[in-house]
C-alpha atoms as a PDB file:
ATOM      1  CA  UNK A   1      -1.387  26.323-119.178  1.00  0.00           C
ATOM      2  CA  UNK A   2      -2.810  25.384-122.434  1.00  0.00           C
ATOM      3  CA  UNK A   3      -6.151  26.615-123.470  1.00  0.00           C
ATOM      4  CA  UNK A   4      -8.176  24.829-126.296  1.00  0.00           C
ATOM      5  CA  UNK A   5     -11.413  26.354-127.267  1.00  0.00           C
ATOM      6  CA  UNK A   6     -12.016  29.900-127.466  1.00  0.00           C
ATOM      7  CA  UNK A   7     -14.715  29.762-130.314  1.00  0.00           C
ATOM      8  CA  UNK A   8     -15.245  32.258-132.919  1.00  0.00           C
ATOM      9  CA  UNK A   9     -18.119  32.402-135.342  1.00  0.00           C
ATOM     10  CA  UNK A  10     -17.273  33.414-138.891  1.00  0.00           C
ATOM     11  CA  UNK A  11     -20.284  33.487-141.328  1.00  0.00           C
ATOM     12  CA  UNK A  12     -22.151  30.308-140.749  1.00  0.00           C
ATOM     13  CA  UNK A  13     -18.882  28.234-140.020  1.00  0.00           C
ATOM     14  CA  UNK A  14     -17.331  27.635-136.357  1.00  0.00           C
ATOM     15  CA  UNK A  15     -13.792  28.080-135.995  1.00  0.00           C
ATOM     16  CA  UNK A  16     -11.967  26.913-133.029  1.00  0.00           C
ATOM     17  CA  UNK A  17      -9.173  28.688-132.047  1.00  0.00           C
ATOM     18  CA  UNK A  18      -6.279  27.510-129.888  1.00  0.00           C
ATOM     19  CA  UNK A  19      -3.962  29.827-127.460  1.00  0.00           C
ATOM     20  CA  UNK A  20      -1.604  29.207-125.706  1.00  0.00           C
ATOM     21  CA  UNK A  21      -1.058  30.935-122.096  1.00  0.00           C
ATOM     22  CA  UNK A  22       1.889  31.160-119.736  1.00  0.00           C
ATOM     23  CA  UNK A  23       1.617  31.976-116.277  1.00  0.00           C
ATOM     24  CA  UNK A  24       3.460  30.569-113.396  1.00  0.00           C
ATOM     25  CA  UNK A  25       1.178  27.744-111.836  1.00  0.00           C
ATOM     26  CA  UNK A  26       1.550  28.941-108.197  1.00  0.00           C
ATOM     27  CA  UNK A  27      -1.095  31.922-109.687  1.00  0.00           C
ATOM     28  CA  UNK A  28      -3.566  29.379-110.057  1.00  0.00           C
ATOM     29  CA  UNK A  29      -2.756  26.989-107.480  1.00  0.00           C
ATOM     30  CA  UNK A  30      -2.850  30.189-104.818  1.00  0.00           C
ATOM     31  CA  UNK A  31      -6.622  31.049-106.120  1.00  0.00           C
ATOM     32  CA  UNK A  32      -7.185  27.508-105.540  1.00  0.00           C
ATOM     33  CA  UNK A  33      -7.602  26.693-109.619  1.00  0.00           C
ATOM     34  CA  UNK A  34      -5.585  23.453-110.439  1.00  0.00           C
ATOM     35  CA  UNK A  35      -4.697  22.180-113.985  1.00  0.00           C
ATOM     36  CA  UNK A  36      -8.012  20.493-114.335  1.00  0.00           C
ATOM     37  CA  UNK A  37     -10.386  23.956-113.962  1.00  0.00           C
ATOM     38  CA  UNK A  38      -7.614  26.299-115.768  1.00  0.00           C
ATOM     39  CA  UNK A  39      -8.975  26.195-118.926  1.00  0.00           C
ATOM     40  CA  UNK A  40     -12.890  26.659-117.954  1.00  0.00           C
ATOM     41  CA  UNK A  41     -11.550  29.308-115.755  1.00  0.00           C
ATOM     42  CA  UNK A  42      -9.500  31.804-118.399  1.00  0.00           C
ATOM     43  CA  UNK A  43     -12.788  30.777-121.193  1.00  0.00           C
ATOM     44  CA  UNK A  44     -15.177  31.909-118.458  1.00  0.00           C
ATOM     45  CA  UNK A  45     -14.092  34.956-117.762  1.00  0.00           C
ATOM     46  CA  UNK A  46     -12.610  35.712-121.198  1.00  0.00           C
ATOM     47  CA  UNK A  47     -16.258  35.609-121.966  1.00  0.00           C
ATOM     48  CA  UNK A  48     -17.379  37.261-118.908  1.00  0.00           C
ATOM     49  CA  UNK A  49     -14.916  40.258-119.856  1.00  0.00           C
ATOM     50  CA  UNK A  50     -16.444  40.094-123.552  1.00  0.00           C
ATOM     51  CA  UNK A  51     -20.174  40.322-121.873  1.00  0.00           C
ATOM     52  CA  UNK A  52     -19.068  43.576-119.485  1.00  0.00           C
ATOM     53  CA  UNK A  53     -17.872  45.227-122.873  1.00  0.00           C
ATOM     54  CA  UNK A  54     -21.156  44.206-124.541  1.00  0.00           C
ATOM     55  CA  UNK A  55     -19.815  42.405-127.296  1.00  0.00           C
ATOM     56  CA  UNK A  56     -21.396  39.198-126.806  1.00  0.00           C
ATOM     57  CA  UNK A  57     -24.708  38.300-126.016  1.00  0.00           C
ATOM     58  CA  UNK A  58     -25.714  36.688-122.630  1.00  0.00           C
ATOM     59  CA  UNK A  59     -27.153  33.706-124.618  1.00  0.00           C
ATOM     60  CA  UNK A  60     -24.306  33.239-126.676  1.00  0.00           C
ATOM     61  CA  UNK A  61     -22.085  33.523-123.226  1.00  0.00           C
ATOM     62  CA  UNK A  62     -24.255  31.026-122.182  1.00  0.00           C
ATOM     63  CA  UNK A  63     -24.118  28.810-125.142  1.00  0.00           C
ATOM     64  CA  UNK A  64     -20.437  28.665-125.474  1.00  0.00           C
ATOM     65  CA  UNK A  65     -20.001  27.500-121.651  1.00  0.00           C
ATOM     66  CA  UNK A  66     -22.621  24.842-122.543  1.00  0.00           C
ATOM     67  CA  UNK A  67     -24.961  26.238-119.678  1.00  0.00           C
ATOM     68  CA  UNK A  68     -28.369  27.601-119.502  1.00  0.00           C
ATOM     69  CA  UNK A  69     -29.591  31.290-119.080  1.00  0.00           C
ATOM     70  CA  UNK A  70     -30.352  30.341-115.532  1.00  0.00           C
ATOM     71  CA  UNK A  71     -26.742  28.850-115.052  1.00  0.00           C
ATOM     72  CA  UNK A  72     -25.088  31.811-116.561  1.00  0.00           C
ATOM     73  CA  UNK A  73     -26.862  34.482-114.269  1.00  0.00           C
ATOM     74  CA  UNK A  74     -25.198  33.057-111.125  1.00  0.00           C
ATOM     75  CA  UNK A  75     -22.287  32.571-112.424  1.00  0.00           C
ATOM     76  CA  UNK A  76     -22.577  36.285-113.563  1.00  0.00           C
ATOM     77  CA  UNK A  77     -23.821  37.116-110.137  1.00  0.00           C
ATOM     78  CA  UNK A  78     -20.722  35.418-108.065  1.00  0.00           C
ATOM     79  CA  UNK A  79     -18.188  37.226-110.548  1.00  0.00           C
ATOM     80  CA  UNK A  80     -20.169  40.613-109.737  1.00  0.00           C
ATOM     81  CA  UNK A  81     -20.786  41.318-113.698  1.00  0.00           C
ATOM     82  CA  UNK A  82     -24.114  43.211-114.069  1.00  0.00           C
ATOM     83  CA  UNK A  83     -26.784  41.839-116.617  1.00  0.00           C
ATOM     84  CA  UNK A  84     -26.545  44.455-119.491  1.00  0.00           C
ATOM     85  CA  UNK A  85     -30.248  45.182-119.976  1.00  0.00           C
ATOM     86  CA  UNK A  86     -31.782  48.850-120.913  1.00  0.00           C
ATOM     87  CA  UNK A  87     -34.143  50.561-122.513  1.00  0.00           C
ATOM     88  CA  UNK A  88     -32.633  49.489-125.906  1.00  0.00           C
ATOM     89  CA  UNK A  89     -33.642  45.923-125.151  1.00  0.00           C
ATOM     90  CA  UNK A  90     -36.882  46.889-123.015  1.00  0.00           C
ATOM     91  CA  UNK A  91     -37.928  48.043-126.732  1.00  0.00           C
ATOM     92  CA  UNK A  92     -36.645  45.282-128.696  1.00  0.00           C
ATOM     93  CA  UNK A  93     -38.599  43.218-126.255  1.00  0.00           C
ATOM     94  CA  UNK A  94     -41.668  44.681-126.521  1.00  0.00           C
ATOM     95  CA  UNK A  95     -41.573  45.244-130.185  1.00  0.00           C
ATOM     96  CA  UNK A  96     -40.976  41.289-130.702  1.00  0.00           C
ATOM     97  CA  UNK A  97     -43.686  40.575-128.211  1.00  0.00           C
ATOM     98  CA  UNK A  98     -46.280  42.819-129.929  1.00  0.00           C
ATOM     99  CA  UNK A  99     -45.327  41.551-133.613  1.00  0.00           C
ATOM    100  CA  UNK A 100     -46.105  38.005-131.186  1.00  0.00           C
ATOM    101  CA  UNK A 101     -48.763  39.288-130.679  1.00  0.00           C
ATOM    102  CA  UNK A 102     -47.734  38.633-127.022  1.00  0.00           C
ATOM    103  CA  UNK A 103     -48.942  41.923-125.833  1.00  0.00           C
ATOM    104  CA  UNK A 104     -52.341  43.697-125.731  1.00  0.00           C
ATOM    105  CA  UNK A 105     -53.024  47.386-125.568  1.00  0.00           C
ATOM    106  CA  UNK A 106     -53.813  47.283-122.117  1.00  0.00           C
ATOM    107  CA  UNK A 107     -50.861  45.968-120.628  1.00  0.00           C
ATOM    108  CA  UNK A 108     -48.671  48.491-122.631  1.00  0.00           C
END
């Protein structure tokens, strides 16, 4: 199996890094994965794995399976991945949302 894109952002430049993987193909073939999917399959949960660990963002998850937020949640929802969001984020949220201006006193 060849795999062709694992991206990798470096400063404001976009590398693309190539790896190569071998497995035996019944593997794949048994989980019902043939030659065509491989590739989507090891980037998707390459990134999934990344997510779990928290070191990429659901939006950049998102961006580099060239889905949407929406797309991404079921897709984290049929691998059973949890959406990594706390208090930490509950604050950044509301922070950015009152320097919107998004928020008002009473709904705080």
């Amino acid at each position: 199996m060849y795999i062709k894109q694992i991206m990798v952002k470096m400063g404001a430049e976009l590398k693309i890094i190539t790896t190569e993987i071998h497995l035996p193909s019944d593997i794949l073939y048994s989980q019902g994965i043939g030659k065509d999917r491989a590739e989507y399959f090891v980037k998707k949960n390459f990134l999934l794995e990344l997510y779990r660990e928290g070191k990429i963002s659901l939006g950049k998850m998102a961006e580099l399976l060239e889905m949407n937020l929406f797309e991404m949640l079921g897709i984290m929802k049929d691998s059973n991945v949890p959406f990594n969001y706390g208090v930490p984020e509950l604050k950044e949220d509301i922070e950015t949302a009152n320097r919107l201006g998004l928020l008002d006193e009473d709904s705080q």
